[in-house]
PDB file of N, CA and C in Angstrom:
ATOM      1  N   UNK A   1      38.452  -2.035  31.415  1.00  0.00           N
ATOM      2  CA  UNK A   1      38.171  -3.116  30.483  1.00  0.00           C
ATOM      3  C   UNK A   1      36.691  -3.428  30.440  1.00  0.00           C
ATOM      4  N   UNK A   2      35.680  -3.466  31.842  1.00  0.00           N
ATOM      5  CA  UNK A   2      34.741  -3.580  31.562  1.00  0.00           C
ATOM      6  C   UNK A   2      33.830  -2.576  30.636  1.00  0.00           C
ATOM      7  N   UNK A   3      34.060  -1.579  31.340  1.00  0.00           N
ATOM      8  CA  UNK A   3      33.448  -0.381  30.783  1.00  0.00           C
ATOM      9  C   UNK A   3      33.582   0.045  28.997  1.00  0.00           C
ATOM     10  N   UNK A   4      34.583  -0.665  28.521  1.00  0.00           N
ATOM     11  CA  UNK A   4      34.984  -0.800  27.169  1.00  0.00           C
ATOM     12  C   UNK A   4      33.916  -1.924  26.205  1.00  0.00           C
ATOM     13  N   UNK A   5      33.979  -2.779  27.371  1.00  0.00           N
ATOM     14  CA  UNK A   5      32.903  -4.485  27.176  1.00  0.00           C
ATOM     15  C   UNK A   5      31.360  -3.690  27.255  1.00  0.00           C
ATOM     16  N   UNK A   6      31.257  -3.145  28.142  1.00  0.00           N
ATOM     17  CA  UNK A   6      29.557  -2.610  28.453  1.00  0.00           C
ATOM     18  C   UNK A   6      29.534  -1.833  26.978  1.00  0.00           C
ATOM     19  N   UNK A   7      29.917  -0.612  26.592  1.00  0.00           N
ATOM     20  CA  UNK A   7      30.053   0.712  25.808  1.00  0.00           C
ATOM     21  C   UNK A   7      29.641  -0.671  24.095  1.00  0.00           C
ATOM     22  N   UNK A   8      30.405  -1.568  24.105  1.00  0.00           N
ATOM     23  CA  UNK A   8      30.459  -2.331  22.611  1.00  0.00           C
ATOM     24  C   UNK A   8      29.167  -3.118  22.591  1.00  0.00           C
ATOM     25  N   UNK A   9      28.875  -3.903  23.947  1.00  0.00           N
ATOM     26  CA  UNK A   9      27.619  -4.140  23.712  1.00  0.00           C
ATOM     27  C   UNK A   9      25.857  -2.891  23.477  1.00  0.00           C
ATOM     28  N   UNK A  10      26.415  -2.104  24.431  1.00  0.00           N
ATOM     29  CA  UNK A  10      25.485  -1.239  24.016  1.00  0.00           C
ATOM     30  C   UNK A  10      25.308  -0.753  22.343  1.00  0.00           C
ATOM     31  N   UNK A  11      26.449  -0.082  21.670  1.00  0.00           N
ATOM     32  CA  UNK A  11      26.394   0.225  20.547  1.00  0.00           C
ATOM     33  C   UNK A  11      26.019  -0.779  19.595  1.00  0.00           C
ATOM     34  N   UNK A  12      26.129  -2.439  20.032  1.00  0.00           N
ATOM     35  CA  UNK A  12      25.773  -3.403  18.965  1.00  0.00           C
ATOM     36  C   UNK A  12      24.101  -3.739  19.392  1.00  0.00           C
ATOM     37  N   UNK A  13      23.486  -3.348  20.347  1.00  0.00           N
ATOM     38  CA  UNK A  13      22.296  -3.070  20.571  1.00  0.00           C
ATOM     39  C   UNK A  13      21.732  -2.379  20.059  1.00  0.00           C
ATOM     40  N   UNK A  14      22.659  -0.562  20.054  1.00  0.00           N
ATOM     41  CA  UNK A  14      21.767   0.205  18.666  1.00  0.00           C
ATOM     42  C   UNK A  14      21.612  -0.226  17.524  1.00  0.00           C
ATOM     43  N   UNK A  15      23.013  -0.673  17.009  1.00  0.00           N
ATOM     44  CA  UNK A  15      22.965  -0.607  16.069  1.00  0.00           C
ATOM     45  C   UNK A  15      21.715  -2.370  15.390  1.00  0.00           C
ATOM     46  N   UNK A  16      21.142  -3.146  16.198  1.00  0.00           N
ATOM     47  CA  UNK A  16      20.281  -3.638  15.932  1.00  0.00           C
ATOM     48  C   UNK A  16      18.840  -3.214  15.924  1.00  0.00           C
ATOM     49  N   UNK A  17      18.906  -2.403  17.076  1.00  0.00           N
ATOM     50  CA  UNK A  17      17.792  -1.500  16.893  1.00  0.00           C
ATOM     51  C   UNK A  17      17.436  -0.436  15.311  1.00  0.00           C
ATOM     52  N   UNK A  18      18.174   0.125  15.091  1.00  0.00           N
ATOM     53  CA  UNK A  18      18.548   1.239  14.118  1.00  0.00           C
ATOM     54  C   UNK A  18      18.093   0.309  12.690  1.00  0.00           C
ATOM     55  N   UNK A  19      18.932  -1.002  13.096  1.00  0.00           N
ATOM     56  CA  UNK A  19      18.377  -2.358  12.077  1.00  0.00           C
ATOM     57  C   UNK A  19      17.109  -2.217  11.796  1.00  0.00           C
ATOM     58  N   UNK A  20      16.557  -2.658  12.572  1.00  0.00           N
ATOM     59  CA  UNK A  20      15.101  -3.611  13.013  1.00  0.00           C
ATOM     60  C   UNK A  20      14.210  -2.093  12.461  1.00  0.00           C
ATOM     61  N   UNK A  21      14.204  -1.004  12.832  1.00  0.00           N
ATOM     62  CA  UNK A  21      13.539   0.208  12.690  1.00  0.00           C
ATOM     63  C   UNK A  21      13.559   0.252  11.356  1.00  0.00           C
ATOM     64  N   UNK A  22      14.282   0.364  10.947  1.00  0.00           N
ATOM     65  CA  UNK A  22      14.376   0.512   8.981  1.00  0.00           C
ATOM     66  C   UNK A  22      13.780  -0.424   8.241  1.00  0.00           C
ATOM     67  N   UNK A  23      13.942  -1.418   8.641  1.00  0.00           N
ATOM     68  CA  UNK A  23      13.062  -2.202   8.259  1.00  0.00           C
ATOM     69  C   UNK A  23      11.749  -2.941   8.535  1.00  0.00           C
ATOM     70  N   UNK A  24      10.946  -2.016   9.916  1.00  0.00           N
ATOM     71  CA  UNK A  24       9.973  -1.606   9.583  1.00  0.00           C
ATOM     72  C   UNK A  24       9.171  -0.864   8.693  1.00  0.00           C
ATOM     73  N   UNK A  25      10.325   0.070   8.401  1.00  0.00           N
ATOM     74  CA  UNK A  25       9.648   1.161   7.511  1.00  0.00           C
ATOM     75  C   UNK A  25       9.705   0.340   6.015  1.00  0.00           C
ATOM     76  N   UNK A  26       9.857  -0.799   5.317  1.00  0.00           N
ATOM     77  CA  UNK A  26       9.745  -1.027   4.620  1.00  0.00           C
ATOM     78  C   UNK A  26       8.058  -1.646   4.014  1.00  0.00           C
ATOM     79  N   UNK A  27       8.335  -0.907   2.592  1.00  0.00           N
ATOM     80  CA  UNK A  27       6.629  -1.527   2.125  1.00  0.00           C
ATOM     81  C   UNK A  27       6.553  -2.855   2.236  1.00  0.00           C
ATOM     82  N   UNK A  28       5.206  -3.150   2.027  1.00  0.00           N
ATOM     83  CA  UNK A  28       4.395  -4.663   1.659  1.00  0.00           C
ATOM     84  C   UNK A  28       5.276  -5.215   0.066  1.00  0.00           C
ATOM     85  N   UNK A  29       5.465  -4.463  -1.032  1.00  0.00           N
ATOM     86  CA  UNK A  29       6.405  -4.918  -1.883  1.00  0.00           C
ATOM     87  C   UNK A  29       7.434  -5.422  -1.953  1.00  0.00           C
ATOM     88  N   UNK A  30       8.409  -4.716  -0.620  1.00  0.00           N
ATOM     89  CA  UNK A  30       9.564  -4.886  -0.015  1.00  0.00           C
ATOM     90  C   UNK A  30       9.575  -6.015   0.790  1.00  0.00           C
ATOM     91  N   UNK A  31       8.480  -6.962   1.398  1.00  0.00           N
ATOM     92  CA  UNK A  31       9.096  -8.354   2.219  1.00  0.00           C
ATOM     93  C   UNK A  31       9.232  -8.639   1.346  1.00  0.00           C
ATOM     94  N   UNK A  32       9.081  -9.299   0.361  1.00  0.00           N
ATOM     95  CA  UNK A  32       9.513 -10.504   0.103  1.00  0.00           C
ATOM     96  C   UNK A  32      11.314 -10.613  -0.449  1.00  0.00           C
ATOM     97  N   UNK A  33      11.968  -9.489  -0.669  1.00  0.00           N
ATOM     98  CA  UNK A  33      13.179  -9.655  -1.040  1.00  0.00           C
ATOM     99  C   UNK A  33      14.139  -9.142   0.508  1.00  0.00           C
ATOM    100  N   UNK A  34      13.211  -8.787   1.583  1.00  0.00           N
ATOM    101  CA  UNK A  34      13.866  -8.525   2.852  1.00  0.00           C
ATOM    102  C   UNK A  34      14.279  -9.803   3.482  1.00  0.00           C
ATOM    103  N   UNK A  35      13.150 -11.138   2.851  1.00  0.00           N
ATOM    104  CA  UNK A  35      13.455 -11.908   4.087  1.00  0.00           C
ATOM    105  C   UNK A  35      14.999 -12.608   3.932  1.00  0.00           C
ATOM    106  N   UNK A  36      15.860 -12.595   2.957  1.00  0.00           N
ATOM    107  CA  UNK A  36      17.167 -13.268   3.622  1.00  0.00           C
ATOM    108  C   UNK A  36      18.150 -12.049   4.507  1.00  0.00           C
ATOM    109  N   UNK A  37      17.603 -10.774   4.500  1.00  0.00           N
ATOM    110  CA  UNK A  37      18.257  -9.698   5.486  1.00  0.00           C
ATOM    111  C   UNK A  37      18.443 -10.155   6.562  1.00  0.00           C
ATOM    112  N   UNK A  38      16.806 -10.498   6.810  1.00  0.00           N
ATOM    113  CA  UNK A  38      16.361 -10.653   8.505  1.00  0.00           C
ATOM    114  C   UNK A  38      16.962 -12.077   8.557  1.00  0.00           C
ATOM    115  N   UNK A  39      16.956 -13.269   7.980  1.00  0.00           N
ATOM    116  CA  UNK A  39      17.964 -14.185   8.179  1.00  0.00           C
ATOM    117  C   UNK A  39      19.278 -14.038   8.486  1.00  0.00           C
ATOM    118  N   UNK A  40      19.791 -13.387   7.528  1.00  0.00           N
ATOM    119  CA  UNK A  40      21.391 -12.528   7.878  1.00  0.00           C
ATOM    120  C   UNK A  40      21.100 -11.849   9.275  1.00  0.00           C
ATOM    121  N   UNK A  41      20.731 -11.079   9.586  1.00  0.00           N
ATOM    122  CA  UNK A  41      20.715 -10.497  10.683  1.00  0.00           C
ATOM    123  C   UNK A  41      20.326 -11.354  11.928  1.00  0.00           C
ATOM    124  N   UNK A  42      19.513 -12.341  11.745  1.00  0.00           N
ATOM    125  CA  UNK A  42      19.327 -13.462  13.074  1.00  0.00           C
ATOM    126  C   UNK A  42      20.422 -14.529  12.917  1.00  0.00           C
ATOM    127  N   UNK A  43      20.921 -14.895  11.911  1.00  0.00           N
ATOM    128  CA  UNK A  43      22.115 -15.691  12.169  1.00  0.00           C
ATOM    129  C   UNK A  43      23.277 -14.687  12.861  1.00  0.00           C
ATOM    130  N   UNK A  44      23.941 -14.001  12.799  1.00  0.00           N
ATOM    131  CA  UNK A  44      24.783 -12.950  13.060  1.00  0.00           C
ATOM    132  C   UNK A  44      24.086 -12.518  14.194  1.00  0.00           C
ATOM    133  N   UNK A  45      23.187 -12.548  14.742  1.00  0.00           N
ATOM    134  CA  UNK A  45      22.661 -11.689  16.607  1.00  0.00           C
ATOM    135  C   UNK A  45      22.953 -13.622  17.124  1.00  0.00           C
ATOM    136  N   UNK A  46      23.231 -15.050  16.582  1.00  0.00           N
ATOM    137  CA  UNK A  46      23.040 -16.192  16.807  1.00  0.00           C
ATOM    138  C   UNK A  46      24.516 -16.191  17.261  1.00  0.00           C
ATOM    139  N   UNK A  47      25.034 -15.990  16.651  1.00  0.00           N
ATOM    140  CA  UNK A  47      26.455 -16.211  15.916  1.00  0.00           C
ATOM    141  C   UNK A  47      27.565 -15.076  17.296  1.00  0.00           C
ATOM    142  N   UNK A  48      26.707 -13.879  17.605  1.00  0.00           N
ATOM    143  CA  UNK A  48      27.535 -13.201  18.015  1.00  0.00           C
ATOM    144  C   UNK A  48      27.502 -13.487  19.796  1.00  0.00           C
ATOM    145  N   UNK A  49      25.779 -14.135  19.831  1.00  0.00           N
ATOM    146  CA  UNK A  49      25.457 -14.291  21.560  1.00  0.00           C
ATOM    147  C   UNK A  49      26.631 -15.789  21.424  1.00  0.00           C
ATOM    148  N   UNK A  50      26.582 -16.546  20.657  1.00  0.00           N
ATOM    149  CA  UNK A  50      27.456 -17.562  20.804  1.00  0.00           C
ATOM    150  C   UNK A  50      29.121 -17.473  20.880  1.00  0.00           C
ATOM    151  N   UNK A  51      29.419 -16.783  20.554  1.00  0.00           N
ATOM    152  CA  UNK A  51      30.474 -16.014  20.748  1.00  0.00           C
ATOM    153  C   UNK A  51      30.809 -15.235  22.353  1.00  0.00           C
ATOM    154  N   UNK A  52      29.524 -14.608  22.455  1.00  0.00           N
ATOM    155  CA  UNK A  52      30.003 -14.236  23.853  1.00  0.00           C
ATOM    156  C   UNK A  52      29.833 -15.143  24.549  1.00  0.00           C
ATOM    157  N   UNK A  53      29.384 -16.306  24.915  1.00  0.00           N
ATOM    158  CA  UNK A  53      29.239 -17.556  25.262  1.00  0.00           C
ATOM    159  C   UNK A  53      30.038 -18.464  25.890  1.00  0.00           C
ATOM    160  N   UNK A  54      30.954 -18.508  24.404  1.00  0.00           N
ATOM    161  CA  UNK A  54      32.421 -19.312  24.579  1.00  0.00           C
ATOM    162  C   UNK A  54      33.442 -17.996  25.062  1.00  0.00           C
ATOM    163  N   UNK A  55      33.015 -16.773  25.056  1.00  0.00           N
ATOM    164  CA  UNK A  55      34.123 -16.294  25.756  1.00  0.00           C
ATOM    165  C   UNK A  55      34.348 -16.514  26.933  1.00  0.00           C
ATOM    166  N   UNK A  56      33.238 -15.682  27.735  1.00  0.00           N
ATOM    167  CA  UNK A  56      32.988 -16.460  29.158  1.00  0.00           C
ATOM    168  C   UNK A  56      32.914 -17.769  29.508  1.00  0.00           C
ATOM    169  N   UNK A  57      32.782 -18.635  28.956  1.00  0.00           N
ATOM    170  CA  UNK A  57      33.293 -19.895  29.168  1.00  0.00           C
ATOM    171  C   UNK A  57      34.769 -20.357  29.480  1.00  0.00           C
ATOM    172  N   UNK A  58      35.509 -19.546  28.591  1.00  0.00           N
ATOM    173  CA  UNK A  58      36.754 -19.193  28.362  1.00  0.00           C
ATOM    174  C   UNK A  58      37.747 -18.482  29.379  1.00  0.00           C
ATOM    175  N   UNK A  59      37.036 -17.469  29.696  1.00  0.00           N
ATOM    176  CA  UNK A  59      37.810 -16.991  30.784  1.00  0.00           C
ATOM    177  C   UNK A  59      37.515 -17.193  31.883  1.00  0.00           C
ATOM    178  N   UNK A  60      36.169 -17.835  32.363  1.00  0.00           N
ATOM    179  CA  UNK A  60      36.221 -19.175  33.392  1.00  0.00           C
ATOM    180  C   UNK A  60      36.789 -19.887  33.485  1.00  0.00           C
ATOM    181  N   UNK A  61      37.179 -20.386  32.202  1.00  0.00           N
ATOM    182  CA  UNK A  61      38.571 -21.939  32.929  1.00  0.00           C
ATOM    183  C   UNK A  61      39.424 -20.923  33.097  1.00  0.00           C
ATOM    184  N   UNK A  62      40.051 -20.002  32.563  1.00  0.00           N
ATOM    185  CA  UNK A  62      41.325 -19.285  32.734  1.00  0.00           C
ATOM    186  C   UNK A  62      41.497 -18.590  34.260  1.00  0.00           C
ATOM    187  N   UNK A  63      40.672 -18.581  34.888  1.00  0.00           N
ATOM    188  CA  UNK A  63      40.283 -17.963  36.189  1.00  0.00           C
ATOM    189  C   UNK A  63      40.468 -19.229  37.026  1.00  0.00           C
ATOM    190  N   UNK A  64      39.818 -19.477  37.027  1.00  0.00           N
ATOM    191  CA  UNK A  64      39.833 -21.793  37.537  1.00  0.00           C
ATOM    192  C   UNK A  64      41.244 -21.997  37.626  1.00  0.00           C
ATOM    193  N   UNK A  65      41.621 -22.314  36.235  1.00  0.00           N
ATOM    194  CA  UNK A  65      43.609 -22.520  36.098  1.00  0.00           C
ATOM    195  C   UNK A  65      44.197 -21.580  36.951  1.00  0.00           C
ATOM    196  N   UNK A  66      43.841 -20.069  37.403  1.00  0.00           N
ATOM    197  CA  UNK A  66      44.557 -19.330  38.408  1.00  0.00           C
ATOM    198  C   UNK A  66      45.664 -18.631  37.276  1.00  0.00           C
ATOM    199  N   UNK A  67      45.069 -18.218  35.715  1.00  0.00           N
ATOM    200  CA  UNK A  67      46.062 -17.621  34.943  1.00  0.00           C
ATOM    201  C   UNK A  67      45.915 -15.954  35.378  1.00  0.00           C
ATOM    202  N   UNK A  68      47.351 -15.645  35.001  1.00  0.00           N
ATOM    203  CA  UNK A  68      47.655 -14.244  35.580  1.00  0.00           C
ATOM    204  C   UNK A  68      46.639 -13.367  34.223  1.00  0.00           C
ATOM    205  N   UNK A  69      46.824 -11.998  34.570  1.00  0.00           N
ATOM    206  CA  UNK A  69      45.847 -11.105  33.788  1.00  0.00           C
ATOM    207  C   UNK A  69      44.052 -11.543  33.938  1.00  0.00           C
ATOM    208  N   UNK A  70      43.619 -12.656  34.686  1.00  0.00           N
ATOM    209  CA  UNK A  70      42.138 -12.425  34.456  1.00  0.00           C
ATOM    210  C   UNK A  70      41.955 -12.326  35.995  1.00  0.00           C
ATOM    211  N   UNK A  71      41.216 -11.618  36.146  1.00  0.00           N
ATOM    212  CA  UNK A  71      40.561 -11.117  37.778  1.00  0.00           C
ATOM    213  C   UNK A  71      38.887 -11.479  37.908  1.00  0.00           C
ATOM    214  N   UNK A  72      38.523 -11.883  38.677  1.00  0.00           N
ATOM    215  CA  UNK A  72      36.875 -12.219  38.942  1.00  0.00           C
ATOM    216  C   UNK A  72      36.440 -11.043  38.372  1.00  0.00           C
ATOM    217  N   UNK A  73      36.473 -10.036  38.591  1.00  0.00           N
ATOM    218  CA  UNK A  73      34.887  -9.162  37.915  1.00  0.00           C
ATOM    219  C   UNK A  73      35.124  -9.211  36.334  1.00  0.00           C
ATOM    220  N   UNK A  74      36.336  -9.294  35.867  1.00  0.00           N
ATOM    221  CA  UNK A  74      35.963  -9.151  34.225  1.00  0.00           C
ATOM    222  C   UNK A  74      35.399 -10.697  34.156  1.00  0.00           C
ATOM    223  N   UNK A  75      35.582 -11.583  35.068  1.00  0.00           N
ATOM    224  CA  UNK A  75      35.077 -13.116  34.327  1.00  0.00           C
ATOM    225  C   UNK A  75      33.313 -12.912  34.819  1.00  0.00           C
ATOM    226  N   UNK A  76      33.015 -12.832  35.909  1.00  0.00           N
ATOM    227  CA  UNK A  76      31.486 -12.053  36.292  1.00  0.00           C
ATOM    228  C   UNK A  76      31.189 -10.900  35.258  1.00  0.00           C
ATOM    229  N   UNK A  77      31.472 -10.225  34.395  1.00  0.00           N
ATOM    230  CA  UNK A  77      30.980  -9.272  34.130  1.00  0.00           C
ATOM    231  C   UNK A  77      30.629 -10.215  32.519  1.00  0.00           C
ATOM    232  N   UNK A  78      31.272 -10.977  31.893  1.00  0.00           N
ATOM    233  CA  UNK A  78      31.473 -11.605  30.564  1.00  0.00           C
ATOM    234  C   UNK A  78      30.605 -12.999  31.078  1.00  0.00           C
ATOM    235  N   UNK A  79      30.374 -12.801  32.005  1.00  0.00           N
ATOM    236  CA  UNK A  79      29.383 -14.212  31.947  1.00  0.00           C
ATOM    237  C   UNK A  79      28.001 -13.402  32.268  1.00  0.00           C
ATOM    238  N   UNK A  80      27.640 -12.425  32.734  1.00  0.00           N
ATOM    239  CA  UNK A  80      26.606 -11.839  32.882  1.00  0.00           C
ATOM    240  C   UNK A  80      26.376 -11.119  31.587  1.00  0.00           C
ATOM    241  N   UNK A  81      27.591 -10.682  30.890  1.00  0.00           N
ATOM    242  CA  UNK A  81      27.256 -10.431  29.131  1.00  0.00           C
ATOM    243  C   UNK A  81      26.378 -11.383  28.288  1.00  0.00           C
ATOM    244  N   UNK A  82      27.267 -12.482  28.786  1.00  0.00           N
ATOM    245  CA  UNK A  82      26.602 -14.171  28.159  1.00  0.00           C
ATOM    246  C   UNK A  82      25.385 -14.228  28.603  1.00  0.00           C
ATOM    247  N   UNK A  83      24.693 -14.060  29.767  1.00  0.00           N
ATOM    248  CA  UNK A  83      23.444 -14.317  30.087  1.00  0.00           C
ATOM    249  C   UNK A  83      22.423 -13.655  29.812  1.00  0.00           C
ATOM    250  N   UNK A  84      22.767 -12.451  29.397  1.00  0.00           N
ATOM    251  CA  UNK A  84      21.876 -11.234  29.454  1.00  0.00           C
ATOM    252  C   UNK A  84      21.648 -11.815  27.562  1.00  0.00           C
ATOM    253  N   UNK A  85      22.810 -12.012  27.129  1.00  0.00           N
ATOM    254  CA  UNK A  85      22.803 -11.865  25.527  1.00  0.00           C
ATOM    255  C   UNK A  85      22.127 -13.634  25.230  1.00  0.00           C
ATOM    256  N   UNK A  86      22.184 -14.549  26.116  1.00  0.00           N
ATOM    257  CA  UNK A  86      21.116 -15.604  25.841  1.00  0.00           C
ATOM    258  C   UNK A  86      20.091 -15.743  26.363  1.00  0.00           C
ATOM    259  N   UNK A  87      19.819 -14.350  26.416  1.00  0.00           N
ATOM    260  CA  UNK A  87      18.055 -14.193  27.434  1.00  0.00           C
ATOM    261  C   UNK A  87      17.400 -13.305  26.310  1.00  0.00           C
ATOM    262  N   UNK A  88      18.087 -12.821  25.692  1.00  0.00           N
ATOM    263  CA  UNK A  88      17.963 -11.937  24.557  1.00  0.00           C
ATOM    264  C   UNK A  88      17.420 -12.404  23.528  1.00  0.00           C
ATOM    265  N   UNK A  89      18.052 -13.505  23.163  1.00  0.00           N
ATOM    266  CA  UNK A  89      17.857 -14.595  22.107  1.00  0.00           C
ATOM    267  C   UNK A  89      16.685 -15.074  22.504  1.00  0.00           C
ATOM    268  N   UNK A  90      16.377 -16.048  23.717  1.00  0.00           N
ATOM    269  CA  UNK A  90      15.485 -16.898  24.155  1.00  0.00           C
ATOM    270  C   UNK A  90      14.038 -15.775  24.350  1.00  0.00           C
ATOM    271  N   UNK A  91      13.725 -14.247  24.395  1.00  0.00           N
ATOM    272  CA  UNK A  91      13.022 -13.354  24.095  1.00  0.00           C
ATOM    273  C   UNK A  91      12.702 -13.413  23.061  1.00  0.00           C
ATOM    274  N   UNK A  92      13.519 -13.035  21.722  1.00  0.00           N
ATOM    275  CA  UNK A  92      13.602 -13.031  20.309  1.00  0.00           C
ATOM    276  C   UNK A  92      12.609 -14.383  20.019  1.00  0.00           C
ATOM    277  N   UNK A  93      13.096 -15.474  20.164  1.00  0.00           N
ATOM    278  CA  UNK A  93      12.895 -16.985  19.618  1.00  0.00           C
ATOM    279  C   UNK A  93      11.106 -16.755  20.072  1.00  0.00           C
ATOM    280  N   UNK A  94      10.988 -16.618  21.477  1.00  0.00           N
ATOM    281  CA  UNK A  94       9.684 -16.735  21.501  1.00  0.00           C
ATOM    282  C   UNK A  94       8.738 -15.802  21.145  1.00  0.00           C
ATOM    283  N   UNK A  95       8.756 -14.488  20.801  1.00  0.00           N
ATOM    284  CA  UNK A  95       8.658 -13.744  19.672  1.00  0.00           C
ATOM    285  C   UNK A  95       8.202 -13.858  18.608  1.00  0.00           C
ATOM    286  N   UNK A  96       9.069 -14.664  18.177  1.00  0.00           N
ATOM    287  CA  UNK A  96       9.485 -14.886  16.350  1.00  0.00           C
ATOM    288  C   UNK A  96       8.303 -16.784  16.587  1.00  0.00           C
ATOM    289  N   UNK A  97       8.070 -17.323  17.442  1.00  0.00           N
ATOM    290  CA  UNK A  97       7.354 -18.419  18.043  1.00  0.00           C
ATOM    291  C   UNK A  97       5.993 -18.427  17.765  1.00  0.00           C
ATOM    292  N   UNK A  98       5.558 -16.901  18.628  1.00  0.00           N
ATOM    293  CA  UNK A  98       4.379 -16.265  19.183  1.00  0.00           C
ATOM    294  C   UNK A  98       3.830 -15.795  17.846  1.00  0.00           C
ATOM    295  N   UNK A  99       4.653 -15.280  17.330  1.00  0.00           N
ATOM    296  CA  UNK A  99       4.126 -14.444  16.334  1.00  0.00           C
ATOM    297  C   UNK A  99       3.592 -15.567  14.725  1.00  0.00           C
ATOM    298  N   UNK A 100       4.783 -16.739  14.410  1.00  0.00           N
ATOM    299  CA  UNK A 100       4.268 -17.896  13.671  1.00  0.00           C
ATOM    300  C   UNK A 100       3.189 -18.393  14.218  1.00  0.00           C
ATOM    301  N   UNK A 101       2.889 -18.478  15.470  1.00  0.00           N
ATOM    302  CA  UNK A 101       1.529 -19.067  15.904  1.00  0.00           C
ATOM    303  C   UNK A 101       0.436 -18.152  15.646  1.00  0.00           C
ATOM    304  N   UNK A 102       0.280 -17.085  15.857  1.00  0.00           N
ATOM    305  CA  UNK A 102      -0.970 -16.042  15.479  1.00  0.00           C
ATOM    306  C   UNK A 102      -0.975 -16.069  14.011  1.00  0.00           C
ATOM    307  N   UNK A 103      -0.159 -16.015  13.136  1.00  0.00           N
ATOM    308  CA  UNK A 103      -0.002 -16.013  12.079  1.00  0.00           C
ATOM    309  C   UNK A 103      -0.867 -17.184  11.498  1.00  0.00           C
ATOM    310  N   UNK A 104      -0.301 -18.754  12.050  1.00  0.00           N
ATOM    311  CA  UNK A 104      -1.260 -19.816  11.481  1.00  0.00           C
ATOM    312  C   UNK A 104      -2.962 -19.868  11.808  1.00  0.00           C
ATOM    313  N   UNK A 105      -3.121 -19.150  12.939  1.00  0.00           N
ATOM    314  CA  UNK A 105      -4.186 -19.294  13.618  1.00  0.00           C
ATOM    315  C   UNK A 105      -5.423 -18.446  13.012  1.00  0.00           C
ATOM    316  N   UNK A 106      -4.732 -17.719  11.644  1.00  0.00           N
ATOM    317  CA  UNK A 106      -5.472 -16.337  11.408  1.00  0.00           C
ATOM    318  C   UNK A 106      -6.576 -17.113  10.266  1.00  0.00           C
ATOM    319  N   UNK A 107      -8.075 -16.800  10.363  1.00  0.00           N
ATOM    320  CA  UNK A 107      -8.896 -17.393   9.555  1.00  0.00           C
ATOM    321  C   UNK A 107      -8.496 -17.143   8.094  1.00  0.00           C
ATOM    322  N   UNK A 108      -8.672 -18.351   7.041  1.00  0.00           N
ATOM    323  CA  UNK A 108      -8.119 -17.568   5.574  1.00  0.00           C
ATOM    324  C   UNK A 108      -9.389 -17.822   5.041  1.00  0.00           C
TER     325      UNK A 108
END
């Protein structure tokens, strides 16, 4: 089960990567009708770390309650999903932070 959990996050990693790459390659003509993509695409990387979030949250109480079918390492492994995937975000944010600040700072 974990190894199923690791394998999906990895591939939703490429496949943001694979994202993000293509649309580098886009011209200077091309921002201005890209930017609700990259909105779509940061709500949905928002949307999905929040999701893993409340899962592990989730199967923490269910572990707590002492319900049958959940065992400590899948609840450790889905909360270390959660952490890794809101460290991810909190990278991104300051990023996307760093980069509005150089941006204002630039002489016009």
């Amino acid at each position: 089960m974990s190894q199923v959990a690791i394998n999906q996050v990895l591939s939703q990693m490429r496949a943001l990567e694979a994202a993000a790459k293509s649309s580098e390659s886009t011209s200077v003509g091309d921002v201005g009708g890209s930017g609700s993509e990259f909105g779509k695409m940061l709500t949905e990387s928002i949307d999905k770390a929040n999701a893993t979030m409340h899962q592990a949250g989730d199967l923490k109480e269910a572990f707590t309650r002492g319900d049958e079918g959940v065992e400590l390492p899948q609840v450790m492994v889905a909360l270390q999903e959660a952490s890794i995937s809101f460290q991810a975000m909190t990278q991104v944010r300051n990023k996307l932070l760093s980069a509005y600040q150089d941006i204002m700072n630039m002489p016009v």
